[in-house]
Protein backbone atom coordinates (compact mmCIF):
# COMPACT_ATOMS: atom_id res chain seq x y z
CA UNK A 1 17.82 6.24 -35.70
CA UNK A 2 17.83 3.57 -38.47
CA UNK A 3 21.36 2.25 -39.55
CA UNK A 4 21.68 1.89 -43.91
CA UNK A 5 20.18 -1.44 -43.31
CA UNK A 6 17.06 -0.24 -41.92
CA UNK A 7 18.09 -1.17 -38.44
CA UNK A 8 17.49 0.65 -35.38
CA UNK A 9 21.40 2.38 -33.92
CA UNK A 10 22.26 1.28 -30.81
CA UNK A 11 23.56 3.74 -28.17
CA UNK A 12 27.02 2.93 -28.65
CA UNK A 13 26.73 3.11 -32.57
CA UNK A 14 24.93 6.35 -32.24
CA UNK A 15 27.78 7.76 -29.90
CA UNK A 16 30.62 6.37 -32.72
CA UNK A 17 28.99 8.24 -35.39
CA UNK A 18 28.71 11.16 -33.79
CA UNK A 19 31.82 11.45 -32.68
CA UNK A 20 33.61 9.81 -35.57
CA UNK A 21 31.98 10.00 -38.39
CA UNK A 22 32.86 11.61 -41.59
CA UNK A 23 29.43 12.13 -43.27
CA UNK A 24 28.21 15.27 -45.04
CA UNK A 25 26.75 17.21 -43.21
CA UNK A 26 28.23 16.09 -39.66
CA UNK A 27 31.36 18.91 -39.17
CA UNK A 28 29.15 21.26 -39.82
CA UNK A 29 26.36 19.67 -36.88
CA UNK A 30 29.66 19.94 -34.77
CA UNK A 31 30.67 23.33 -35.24
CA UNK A 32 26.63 24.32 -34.66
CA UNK A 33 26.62 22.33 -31.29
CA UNK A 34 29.64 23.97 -30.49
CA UNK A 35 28.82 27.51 -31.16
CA UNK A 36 25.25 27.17 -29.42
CA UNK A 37 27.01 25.89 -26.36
CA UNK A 38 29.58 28.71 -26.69
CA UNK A 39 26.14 31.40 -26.95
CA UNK A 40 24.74 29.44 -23.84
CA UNK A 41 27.72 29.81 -22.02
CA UNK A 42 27.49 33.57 -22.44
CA UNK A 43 24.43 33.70 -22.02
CA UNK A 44 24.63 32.11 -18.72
CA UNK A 45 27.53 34.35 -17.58
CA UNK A 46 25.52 37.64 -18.37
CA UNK A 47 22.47 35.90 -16.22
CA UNK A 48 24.97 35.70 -13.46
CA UNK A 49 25.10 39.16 -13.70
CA UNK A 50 21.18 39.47 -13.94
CA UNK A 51 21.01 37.09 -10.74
CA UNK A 52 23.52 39.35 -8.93
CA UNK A 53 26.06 36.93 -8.58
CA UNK A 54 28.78 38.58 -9.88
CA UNK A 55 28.78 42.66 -10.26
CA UNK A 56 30.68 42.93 -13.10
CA UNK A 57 30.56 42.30 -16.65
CA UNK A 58 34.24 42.12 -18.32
CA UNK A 59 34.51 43.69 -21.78
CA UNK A 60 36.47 46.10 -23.82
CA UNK A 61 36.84 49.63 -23.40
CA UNK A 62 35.64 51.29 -26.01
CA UNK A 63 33.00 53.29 -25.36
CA UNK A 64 29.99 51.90 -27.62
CA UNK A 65 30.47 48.88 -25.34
CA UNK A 66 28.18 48.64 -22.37
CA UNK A 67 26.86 45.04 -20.87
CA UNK A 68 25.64 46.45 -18.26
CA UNK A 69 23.43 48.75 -18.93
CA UNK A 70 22.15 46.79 -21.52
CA UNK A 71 22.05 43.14 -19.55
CA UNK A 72 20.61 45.61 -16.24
CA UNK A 73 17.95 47.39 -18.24
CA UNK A 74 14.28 46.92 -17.54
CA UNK A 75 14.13 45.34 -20.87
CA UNK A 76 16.12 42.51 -20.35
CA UNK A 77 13.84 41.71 -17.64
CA UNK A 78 10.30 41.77 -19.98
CA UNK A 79 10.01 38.67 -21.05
CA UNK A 80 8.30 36.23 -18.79
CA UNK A 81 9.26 38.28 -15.99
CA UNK A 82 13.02 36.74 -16.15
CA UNK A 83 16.33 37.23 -16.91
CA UNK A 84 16.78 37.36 -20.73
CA UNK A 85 20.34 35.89 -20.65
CA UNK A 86 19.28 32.85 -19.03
CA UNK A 87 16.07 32.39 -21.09
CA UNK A 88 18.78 32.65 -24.02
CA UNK A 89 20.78 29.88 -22.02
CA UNK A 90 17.93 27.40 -22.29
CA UNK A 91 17.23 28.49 -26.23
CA UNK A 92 21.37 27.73 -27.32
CA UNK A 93 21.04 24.61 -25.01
CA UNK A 94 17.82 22.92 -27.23
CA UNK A 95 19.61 24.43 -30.51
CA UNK A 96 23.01 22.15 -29.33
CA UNK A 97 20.78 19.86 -28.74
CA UNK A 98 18.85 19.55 -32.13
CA UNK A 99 22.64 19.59 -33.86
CA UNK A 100 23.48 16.36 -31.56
CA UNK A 101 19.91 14.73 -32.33
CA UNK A 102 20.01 11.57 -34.69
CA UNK A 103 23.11 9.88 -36.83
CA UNK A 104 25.11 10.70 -39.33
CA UNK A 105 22.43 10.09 -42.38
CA UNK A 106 19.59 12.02 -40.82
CA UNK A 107 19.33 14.36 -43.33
CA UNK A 108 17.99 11.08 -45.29
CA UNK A 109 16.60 9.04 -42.77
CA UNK A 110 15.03 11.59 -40.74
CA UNK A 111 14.45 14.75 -42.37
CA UNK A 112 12.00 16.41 -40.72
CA UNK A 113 15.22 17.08 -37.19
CA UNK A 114 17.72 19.17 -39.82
CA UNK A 115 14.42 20.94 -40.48
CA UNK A 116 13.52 21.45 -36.87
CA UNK A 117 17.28 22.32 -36.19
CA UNK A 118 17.31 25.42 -39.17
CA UNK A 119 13.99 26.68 -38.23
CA UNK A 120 15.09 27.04 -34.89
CA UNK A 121 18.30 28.15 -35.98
CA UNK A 122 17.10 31.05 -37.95
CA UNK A 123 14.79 32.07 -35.67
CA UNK A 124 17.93 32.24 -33.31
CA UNK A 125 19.60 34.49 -35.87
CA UNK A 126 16.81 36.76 -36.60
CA UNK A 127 16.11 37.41 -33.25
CA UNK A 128 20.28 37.95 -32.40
CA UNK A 129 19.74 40.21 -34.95
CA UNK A 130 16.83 42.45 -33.99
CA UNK A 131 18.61 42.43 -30.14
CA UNK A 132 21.64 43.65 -31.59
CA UNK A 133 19.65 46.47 -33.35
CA UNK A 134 17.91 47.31 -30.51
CA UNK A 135 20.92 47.63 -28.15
CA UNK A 136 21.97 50.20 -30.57
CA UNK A 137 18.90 52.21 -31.27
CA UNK A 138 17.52 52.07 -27.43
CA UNK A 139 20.97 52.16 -25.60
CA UNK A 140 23.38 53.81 -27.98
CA UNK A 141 26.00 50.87 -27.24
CA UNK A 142 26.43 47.13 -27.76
CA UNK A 143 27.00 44.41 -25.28
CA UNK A 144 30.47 43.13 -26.54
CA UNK A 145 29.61 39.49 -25.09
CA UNK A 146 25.92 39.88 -26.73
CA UNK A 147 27.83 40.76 -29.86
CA UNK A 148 29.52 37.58 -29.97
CA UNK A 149 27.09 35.61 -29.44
CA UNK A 150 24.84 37.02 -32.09
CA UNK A 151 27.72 36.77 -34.37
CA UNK A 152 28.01 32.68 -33.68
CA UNK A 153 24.40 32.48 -33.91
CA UNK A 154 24.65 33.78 -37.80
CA UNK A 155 27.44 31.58 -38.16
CA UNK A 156 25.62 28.61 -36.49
CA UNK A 157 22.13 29.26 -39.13
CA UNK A 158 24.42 29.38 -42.27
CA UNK A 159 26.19 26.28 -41.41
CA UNK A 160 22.86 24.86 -41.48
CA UNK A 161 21.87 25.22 -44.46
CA UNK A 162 23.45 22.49 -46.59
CA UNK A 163 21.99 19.81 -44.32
CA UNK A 164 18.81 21.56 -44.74
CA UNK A 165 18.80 21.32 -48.58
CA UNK A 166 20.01 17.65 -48.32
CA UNK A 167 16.39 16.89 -45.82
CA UNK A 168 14.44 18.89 -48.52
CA UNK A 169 15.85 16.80 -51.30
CA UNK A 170 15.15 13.43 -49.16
CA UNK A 171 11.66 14.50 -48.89
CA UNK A 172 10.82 15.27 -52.13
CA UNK A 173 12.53 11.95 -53.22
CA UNK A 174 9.92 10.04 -50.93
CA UNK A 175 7.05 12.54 -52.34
């Protein structure tokens, strides 16, 4: 990453401005970290489940909830012959990691990673979406944890969107 003088950020000044800095664009990288690591960290709880490690799934009562049967069915077993959840797990983890890649100015000096980081933030969302569809229309119930997740994934896709516009703008400026 390239400082405003065309130098190359160190480690430590790439650690200060992601941490500290105030830029556009750089609350709304931290909320998207933060709600992919909260989706990998249910994901990874409901492949503890897949994995047999724990037997239960909390969630509420209602009865249009059901993890388990959802998280247990053959279908959450299809792809790549592994545990959805924790396929999921690795997914939120590279999203977090595409909101933590580069400085503060990215959007300018690197536009092509906030365009990485939406793609692969709305393909996060539209497949949250079609899941969440599907746990209706196949299992007459919702995972409540699956739910949740989903619903930070939309979040997570909309708060990327400014940044987004700012790399499109950059580009066209160099065009």
């Amino acid at each position: 990453m390239l400082d405003s003088a065309g130098e190359r950020l160190s480690p430590e000044q790439l650690a200060h401005g992601l941490r500290h800095s105030r830029e556009p664009g750089m609350r709304e990288r931290r909320w998207i970290s933060g709600l992919a690591t909260f989706s990998g960290i249910v994901m990874s709880g409901i492949g503890l489940f897949q994995m047999g490690i724990i037997r239960r799934i909390p969630e509420p009562r209602p009865r249009w909830f059901d993890a388990e049967r959802i998280t247990g069915s053959a279908q959450a077993y299809s792809i790549l012959h592994t545990p959805d959840a924790l396929l999921g797990a690795v997914s939120y983890a590279v999203t977090a990691c595409l909101a933590g890649a580069s400085g503060p100015d990215r959007a300018r000096r690197a536009p092509w990673i906030p365009l990485a980081m939406e793609a692969k933030l709305a393909g996060d969302a539209a497949l949250a979406a079609k899941m969440t569809a599907e746990q209706w229309s196949r299992h007459r119930a919702f995972c409540f944890w699956c739910v949740l997740s989903a619903g930070a994934t939309l979040a997570a896709a909309a708060l990327g969107l400014p940044e987004t516009a700012a790399a499109m703008r950059a580009i066209r400026r160099r065009g």
